[in-house]
N, C-alpha and C. Protein backbone atom coordinates (compact mmCIF):
# COMPACT_ATOMS: atom_id res chain seq x y z
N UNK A 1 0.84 -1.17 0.00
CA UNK A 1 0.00 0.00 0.00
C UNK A 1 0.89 1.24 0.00
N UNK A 2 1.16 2.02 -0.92
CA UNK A 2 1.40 3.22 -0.95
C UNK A 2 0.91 4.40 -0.59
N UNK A 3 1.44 5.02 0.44
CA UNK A 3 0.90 6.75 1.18
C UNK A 3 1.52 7.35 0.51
N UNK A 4 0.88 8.44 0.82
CA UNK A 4 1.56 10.13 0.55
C UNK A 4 1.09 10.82 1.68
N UNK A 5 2.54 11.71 1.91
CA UNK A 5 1.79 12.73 2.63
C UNK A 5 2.77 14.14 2.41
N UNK A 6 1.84 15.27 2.25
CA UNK A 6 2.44 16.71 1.86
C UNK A 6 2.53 17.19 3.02
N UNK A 7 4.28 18.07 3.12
CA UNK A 7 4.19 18.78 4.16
C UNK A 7 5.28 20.20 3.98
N UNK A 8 4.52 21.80 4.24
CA UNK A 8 5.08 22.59 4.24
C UNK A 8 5.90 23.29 5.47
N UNK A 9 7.19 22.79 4.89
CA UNK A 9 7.89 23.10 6.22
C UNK A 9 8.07 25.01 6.47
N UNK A 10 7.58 25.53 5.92
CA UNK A 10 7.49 26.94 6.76
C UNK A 10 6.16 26.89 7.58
N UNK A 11 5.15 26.13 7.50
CA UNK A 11 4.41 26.15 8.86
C UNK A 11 3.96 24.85 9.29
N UNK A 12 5.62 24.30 9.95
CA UNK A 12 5.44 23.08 10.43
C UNK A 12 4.90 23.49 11.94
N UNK A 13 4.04 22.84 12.02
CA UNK A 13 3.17 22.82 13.65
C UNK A 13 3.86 21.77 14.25
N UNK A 14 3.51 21.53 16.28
CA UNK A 14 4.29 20.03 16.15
C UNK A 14 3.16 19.26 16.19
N UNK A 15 1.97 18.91 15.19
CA UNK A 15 1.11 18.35 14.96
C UNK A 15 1.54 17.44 13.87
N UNK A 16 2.03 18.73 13.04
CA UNK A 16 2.71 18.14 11.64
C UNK A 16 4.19 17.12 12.37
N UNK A 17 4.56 17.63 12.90
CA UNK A 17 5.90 16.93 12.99
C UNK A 17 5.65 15.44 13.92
N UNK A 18 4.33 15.37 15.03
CA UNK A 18 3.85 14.25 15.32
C UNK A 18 3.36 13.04 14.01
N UNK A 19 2.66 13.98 13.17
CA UNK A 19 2.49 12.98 11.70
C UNK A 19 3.35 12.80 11.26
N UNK A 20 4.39 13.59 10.83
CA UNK A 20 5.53 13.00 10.06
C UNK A 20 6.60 12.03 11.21
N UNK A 21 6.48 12.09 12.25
CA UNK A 21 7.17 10.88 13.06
C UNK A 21 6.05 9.84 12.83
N UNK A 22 5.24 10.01 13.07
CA UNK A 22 4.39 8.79 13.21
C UNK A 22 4.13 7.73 11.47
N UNK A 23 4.14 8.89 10.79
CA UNK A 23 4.17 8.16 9.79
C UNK A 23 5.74 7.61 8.85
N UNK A 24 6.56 8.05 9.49
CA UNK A 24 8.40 7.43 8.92
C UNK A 24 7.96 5.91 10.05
N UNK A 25 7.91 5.88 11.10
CA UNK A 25 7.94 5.10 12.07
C UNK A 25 6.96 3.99 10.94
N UNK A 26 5.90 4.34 10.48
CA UNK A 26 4.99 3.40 10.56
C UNK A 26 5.41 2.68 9.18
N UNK A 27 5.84 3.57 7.97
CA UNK A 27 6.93 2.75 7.03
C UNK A 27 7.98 1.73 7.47
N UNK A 28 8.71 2.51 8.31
CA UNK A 28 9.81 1.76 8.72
C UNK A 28 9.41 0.28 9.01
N UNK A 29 8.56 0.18 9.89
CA UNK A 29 7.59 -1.10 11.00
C UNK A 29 7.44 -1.94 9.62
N UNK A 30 6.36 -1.60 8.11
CA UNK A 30 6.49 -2.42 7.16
C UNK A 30 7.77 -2.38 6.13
N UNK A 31 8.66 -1.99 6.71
CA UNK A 31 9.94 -2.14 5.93
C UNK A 31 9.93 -1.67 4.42
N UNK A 32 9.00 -0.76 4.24
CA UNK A 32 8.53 0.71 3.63
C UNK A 32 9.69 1.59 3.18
N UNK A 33 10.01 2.25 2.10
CA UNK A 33 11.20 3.20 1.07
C UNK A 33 10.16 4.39 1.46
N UNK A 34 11.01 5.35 1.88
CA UNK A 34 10.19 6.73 1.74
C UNK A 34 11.25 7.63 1.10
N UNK A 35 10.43 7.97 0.44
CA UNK A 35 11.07 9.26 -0.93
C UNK A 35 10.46 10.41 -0.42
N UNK A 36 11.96 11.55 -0.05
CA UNK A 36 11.20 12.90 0.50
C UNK A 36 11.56 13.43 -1.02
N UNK A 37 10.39 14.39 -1.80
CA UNK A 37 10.14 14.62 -3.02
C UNK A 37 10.38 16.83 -2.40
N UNK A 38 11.27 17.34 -2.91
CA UNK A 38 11.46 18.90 -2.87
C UNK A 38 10.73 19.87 -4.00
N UNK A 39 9.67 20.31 -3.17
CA UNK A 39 9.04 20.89 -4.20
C UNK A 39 9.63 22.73 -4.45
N UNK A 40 9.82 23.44 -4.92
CA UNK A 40 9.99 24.87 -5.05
C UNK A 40 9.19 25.53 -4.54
N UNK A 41 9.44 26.14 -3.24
CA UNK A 41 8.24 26.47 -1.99
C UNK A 41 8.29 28.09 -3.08
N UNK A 42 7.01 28.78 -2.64
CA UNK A 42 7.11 30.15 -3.43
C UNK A 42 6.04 31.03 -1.94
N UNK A 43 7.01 31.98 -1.43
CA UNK A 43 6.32 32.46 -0.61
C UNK A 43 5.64 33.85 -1.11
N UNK A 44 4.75 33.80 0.36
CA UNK A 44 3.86 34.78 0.50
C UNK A 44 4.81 36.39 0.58
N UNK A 45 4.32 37.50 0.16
CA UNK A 45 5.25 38.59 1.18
C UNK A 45 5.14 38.42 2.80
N UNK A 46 4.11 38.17 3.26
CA UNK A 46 3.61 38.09 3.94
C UNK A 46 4.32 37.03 4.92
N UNK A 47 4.52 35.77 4.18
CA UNK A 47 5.56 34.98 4.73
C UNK A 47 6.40 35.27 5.21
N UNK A 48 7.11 35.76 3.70
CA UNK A 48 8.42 36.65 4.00
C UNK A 48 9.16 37.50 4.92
N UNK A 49 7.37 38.03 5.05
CA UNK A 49 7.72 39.14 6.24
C UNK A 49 8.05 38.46 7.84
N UNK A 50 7.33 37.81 7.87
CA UNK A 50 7.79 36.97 8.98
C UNK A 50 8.93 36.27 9.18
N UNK A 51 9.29 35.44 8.13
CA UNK A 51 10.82 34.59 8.38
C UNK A 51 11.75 35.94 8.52
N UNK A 52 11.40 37.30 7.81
CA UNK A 52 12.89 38.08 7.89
C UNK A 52 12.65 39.31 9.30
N UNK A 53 11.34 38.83 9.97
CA UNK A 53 11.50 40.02 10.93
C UNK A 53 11.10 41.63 10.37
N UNK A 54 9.93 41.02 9.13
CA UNK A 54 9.94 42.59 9.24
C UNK A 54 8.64 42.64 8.91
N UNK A 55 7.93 44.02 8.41
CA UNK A 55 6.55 44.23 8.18
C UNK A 55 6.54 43.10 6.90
N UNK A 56 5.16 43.21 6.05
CA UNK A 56 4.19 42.72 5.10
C UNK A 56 4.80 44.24 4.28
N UNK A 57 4.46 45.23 4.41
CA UNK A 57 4.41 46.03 3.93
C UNK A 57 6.05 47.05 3.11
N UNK A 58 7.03 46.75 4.38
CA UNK A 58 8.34 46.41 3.55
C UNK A 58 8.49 45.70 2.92
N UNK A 59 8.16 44.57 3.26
CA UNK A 59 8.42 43.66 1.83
C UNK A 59 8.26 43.82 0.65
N UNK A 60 6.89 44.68 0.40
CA UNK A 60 6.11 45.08 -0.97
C UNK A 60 6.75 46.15 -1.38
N UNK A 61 7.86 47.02 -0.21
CA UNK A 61 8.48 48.24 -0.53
C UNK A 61 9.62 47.40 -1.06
N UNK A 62 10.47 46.74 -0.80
CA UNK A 62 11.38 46.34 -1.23
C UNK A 62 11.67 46.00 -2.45
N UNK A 63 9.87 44.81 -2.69
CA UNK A 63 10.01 44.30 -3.57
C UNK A 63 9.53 45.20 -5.06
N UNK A 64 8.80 46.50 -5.04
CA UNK A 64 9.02 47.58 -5.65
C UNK A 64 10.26 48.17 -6.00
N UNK A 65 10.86 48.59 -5.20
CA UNK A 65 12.36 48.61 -4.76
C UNK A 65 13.20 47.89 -5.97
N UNK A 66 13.08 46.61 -6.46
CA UNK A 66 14.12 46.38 -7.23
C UNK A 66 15.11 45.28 -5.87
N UNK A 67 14.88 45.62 -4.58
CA UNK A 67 15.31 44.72 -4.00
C UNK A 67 15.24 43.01 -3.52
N UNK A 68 14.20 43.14 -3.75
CA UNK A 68 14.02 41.54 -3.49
C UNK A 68 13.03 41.26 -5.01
N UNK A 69 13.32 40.13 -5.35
CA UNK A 69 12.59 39.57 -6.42
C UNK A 69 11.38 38.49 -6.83
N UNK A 70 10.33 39.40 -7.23
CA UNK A 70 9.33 38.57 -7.18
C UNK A 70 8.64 38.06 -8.34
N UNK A 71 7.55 37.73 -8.44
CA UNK A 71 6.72 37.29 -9.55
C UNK A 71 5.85 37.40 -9.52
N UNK A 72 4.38 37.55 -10.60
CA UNK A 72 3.26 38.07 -9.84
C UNK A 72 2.67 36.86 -10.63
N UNK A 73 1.15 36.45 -9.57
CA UNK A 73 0.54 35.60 -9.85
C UNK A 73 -0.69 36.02 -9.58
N UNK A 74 -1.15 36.58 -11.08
CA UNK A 74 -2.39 37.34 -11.16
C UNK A 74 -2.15 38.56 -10.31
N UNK A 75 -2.36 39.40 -9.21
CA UNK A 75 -2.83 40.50 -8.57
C UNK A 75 -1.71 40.32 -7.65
N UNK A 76 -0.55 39.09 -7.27
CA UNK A 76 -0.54 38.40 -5.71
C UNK A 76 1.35 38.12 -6.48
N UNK A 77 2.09 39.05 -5.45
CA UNK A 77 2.97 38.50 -5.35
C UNK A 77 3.93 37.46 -4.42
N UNK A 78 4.98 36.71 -5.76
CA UNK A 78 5.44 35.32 -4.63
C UNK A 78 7.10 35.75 -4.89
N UNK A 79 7.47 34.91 -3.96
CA UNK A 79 8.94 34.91 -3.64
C UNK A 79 9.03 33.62 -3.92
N UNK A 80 10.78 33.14 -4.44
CA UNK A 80 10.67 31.90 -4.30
C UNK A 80 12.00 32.16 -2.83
N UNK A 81 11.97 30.53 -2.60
CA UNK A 81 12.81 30.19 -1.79
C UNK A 81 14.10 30.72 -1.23
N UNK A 82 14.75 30.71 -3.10
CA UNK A 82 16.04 30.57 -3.10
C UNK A 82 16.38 32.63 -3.25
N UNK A 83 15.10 33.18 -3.56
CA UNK A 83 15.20 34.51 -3.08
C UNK A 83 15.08 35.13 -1.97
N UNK A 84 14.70 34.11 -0.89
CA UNK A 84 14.44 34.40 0.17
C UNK A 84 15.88 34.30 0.80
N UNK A 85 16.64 33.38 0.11
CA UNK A 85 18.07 32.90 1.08
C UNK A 85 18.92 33.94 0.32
N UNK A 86 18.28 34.45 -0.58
CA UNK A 86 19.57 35.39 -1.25
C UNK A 86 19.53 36.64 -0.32
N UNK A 87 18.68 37.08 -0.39
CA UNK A 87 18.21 38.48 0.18
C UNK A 87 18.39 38.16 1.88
N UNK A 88 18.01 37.53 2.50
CA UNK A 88 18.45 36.90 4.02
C UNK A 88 20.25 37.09 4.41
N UNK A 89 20.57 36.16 2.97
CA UNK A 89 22.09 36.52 3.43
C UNK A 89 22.43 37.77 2.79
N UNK A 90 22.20 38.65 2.10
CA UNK A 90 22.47 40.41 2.00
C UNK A 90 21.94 40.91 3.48
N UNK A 91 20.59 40.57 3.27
CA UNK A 91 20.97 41.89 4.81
C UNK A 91 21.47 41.58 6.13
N UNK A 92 22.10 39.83 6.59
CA UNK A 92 23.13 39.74 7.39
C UNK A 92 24.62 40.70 6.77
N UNK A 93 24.93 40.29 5.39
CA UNK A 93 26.13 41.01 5.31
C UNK A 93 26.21 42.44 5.23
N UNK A 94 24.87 42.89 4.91
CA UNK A 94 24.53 44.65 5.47
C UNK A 94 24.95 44.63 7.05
N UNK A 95 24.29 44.24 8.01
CA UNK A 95 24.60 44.10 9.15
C UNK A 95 25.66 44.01 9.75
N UNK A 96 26.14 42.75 9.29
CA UNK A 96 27.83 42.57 9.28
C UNK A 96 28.52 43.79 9.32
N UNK A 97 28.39 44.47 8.26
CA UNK A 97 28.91 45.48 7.56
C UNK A 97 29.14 46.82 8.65
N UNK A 98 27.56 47.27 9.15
CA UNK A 98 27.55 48.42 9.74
C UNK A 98 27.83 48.55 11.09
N UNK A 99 28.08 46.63 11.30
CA UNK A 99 28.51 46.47 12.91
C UNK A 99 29.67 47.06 12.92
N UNK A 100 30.65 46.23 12.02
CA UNK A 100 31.87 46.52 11.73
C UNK A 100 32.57 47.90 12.01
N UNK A 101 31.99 48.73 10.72
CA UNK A 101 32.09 49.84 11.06
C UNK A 101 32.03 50.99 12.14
N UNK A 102 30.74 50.60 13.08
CA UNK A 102 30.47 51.04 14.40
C UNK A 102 31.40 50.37 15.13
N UNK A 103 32.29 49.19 15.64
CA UNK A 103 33.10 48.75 16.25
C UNK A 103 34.76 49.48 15.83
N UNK A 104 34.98 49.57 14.81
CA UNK A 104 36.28 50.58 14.11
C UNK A 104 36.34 52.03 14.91
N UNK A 105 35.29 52.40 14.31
CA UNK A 105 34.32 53.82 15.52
C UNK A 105 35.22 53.91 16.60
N UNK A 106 34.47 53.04 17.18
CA UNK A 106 34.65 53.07 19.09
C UNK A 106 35.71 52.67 19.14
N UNK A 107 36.35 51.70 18.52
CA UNK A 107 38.20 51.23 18.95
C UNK A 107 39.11 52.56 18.76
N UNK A 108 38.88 53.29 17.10
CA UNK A 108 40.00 54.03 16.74
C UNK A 108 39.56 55.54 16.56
N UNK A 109 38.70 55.86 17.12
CA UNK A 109 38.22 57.20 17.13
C UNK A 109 38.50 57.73 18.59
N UNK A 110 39.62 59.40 18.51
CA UNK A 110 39.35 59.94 19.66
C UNK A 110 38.83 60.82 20.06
């Protein structure tokens, strides 16, 4: 007997993560192959806004902006994934950046 089961790991609950133990476990028991299948997650701004800590509404500035890159689907824009990790690691290395500088500051300034 072959299952399926879909699961989006940006809103894994631990409901979800009780099913997905319960159901590897229950393959395993019939000595069951499970194939985890990677689909191209495409987020919300809205998502977005959440994994990066910031408004809904920056995001849409940004993504006006020329800064982050989106796609529109019908009226509704998406992010994919791998723009999410691009732009995530820019504004750590922004950060990086202005720490830096503020630490130079305070060491070599009199």
């Amino acid at each position: 007997m072959s299952e399926t089961m879909t699961v989006n790991p940006a809103h894994l609950s631990d409901e979800d993560r009780a099913r997905i133990h319960a159901f590897l476990e229950s393959a395993k028991e019939r000595g069951e192959v499970v194939d985890l299948v990677p689909r191209m997650e495409q987020l919300t701004p809205a998502e977005l806004a959440h994994r990066l800590g910031m408004s809904r509404s920056t995001v849409l500035r940004r993504i006006a902006a020329g800064d982050i890159h989106a796609t529109k689907v019908g009226s509704h824009h998406r992010i994919s994934f791998a723009e999410y990790e691009r732009y995530s690691r820019e504004l750590i290395r922004q950060m990086a950046e202005v720490s830096a500088a503020e630490i130079e500051t305070e060491l070599f300034s009199e």
